[in-house]
Protein backbone atom coordinates (compact mmCIF):
# COMPACT_ATOMS: atom_id res chain seq x y z
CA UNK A 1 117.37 -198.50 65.31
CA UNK A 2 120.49 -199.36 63.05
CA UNK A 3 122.48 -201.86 63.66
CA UNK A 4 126.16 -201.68 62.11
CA UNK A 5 126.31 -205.06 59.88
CA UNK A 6 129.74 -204.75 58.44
CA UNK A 7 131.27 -203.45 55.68
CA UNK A 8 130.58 -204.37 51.72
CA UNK A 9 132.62 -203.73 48.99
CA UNK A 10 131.63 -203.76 45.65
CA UNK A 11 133.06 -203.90 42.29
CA UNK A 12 131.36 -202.92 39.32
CA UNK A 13 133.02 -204.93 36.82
CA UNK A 14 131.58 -204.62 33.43
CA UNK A 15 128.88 -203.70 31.52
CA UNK A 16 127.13 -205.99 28.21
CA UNK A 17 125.13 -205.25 25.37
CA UNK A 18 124.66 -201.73 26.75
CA UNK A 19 122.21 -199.20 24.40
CA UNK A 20 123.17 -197.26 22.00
CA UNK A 21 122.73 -193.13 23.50
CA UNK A 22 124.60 -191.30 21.00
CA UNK A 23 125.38 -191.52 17.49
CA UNK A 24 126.77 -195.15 17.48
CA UNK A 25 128.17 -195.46 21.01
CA UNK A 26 127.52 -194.49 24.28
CA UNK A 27 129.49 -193.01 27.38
CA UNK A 28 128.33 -195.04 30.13
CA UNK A 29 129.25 -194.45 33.62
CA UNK A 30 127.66 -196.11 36.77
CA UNK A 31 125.85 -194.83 40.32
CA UNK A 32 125.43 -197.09 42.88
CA UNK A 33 123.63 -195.93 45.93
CA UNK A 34 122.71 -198.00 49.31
CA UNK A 35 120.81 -195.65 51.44
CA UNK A 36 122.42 -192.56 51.64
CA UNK A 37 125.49 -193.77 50.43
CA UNK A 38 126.63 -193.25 46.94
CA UNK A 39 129.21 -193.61 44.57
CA UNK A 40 130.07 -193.30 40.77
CA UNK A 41 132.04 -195.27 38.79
CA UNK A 42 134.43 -193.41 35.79
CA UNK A 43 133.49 -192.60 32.20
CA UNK A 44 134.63 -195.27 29.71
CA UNK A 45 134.00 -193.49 26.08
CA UNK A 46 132.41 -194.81 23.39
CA UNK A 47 131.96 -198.53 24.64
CA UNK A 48 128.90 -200.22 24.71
CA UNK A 49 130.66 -203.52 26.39
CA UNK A 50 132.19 -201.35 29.04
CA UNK A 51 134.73 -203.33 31.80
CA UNK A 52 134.99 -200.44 34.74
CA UNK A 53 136.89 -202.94 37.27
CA UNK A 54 136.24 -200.23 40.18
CA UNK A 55 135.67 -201.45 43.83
CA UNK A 56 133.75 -199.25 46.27
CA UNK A 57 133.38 -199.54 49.82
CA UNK A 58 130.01 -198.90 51.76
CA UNK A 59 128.66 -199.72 55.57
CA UNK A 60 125.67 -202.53 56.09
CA UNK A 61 123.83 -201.63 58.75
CA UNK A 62 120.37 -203.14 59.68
CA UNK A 63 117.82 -203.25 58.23
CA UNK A 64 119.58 -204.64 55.13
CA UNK A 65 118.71 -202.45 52.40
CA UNK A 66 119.05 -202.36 48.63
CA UNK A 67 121.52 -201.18 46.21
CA UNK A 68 120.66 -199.92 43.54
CA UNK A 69 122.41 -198.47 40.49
CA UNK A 70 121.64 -196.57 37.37
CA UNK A 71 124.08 -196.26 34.23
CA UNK A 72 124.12 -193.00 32.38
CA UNK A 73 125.55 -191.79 29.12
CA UNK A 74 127.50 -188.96 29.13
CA UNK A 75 126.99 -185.88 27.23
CA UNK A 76 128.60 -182.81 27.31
CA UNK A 77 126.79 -180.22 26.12
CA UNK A 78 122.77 -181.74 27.87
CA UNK A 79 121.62 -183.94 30.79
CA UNK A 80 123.03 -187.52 30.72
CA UNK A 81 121.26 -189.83 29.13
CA UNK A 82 119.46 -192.76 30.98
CA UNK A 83 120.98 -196.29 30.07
CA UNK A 84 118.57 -198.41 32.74
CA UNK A 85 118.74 -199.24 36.20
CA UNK A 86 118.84 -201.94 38.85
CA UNK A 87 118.58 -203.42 42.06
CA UNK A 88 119.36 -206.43 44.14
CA UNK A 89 118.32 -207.48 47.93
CA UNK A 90 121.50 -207.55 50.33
CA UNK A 91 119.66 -209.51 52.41
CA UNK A 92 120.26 -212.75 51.49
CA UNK A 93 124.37 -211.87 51.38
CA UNK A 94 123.67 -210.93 54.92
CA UNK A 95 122.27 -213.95 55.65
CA UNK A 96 124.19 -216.36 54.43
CA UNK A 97 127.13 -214.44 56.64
CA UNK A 98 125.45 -215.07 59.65
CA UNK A 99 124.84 -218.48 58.56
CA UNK A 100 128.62 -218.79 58.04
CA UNK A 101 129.16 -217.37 61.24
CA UNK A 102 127.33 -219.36 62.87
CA UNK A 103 128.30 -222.68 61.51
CA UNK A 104 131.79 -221.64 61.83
CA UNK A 105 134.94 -222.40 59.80
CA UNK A 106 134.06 -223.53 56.19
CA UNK A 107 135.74 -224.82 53.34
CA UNK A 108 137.32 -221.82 51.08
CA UNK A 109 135.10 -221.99 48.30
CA UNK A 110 131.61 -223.45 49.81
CA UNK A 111 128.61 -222.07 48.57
CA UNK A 112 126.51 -220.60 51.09
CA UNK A 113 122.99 -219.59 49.75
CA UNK A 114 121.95 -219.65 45.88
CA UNK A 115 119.68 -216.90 45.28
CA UNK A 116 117.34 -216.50 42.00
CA UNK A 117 115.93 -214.01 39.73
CA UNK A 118 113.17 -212.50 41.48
CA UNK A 119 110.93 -209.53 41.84
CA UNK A 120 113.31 -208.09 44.61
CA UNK A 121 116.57 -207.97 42.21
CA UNK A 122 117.55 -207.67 38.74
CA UNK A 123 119.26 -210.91 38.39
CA UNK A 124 120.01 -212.01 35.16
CA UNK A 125 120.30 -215.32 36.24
CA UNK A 126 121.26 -217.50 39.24
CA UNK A 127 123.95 -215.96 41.52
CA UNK A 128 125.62 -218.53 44.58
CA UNK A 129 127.02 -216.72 47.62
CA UNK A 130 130.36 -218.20 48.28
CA UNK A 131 132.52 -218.13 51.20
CA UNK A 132 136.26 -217.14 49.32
CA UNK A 133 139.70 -216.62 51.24
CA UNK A 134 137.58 -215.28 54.45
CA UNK A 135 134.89 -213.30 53.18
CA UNK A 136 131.59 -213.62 51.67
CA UNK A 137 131.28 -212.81 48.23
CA UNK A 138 128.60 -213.10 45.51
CA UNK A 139 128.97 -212.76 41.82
CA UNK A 140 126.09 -211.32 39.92
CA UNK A 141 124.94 -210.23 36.77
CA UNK A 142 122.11 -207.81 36.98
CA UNK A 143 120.05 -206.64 34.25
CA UNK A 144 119.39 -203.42 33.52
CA UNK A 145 115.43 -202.46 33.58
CA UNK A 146 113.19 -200.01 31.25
CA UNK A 147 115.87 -199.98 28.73
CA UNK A 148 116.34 -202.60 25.09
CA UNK A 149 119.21 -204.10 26.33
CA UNK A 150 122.02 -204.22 29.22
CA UNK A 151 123.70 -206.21 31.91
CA UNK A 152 126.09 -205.16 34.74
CA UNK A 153 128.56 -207.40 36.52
CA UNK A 154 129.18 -207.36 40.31
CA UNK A 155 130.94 -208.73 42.70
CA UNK A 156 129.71 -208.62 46.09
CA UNK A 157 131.84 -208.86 48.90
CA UNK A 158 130.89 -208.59 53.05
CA UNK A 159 133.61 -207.79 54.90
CA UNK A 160 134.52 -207.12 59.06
CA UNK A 161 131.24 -208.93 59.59
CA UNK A 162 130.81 -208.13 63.72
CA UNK A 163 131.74 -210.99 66.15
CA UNK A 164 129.13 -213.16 66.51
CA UNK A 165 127.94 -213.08 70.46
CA UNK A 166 127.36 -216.22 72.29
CA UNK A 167 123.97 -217.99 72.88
CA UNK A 168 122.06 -217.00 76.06
């Protein structure tokens, strides 16, 4: 059974070093799906160091899943090309907002949980889940997988975590 979590947002701020799909360029665009949610970022043309700066919205619900995203160059007159894909664990963002919630008020800027490239994300290198102006947010960079080259930013944020419900 699902339990409703809270609400994440996240913003897909830029891409890096992103390969090349058409002549010298590419037309990369962004999908992010968690569960049966989805969502697709716009078209930035002919940039391979793409900043998007778009935020999306999607419901955490347990079990935590994954979110995953692919980037894709756009063509117009075939199928998009595949520019790699991704993933990273929402679990441990989870976590570290119950922890929050359970120790209470903290400091605006206290890191939470550090989490490290591992076989269940795409990090690119260590990420630190921060508590920031009342929400939990992590910063990543995620790199992109069976592709040359690539790297997305995120930014990670839980939001209208539930109350949390008193010892028994």
């Amino acid at each position: 059974m699902e339990e409703e979590l809270g609400q994440i947002k996240v913003t897909v701020i830029r891409g890096n070093r992103l390969v090349i799909r058409d002549f010298k360029t590419s037309d990369p665009y962004v999908i992010l799906k968690l569960g049966n949610q989805t969502a697709k970022t716009k078209v930035i043309n002919s940039c391979l160091n793409p900043t998007w700066n778009q935020e999306f919205s999607f419901s955490l619900s347990e079990p935590v899943g994954v979110l995953k995203l692919e980037v894709f160059d756009k063509d117009r007159f075939k199928a998009d090309d595949k520019m790699g894909h991704a993933h990273i664990n929402l679990q441990p963002l989870a976590a570290a907002a119950r922890l929050r919630q359970i120790l209470g008020d903290a400091t605006n800027g206290t890191t939470l949980r550090k989490v490290i490239p591992e076989s269940d994300n795409c990090l690119a290198a260590d990420s630190s889940i921060n508590w920031e102006n009342g929400e939990v947010v992590q910063n990543v960079w995620l790199r992109l997988c069976d592709v040359e080259s690539g790297e997305i930013e995120l930014k990670i944020k839980l939001i209208k975590l539930p109350p949390v419900s008193p010892p028994k």
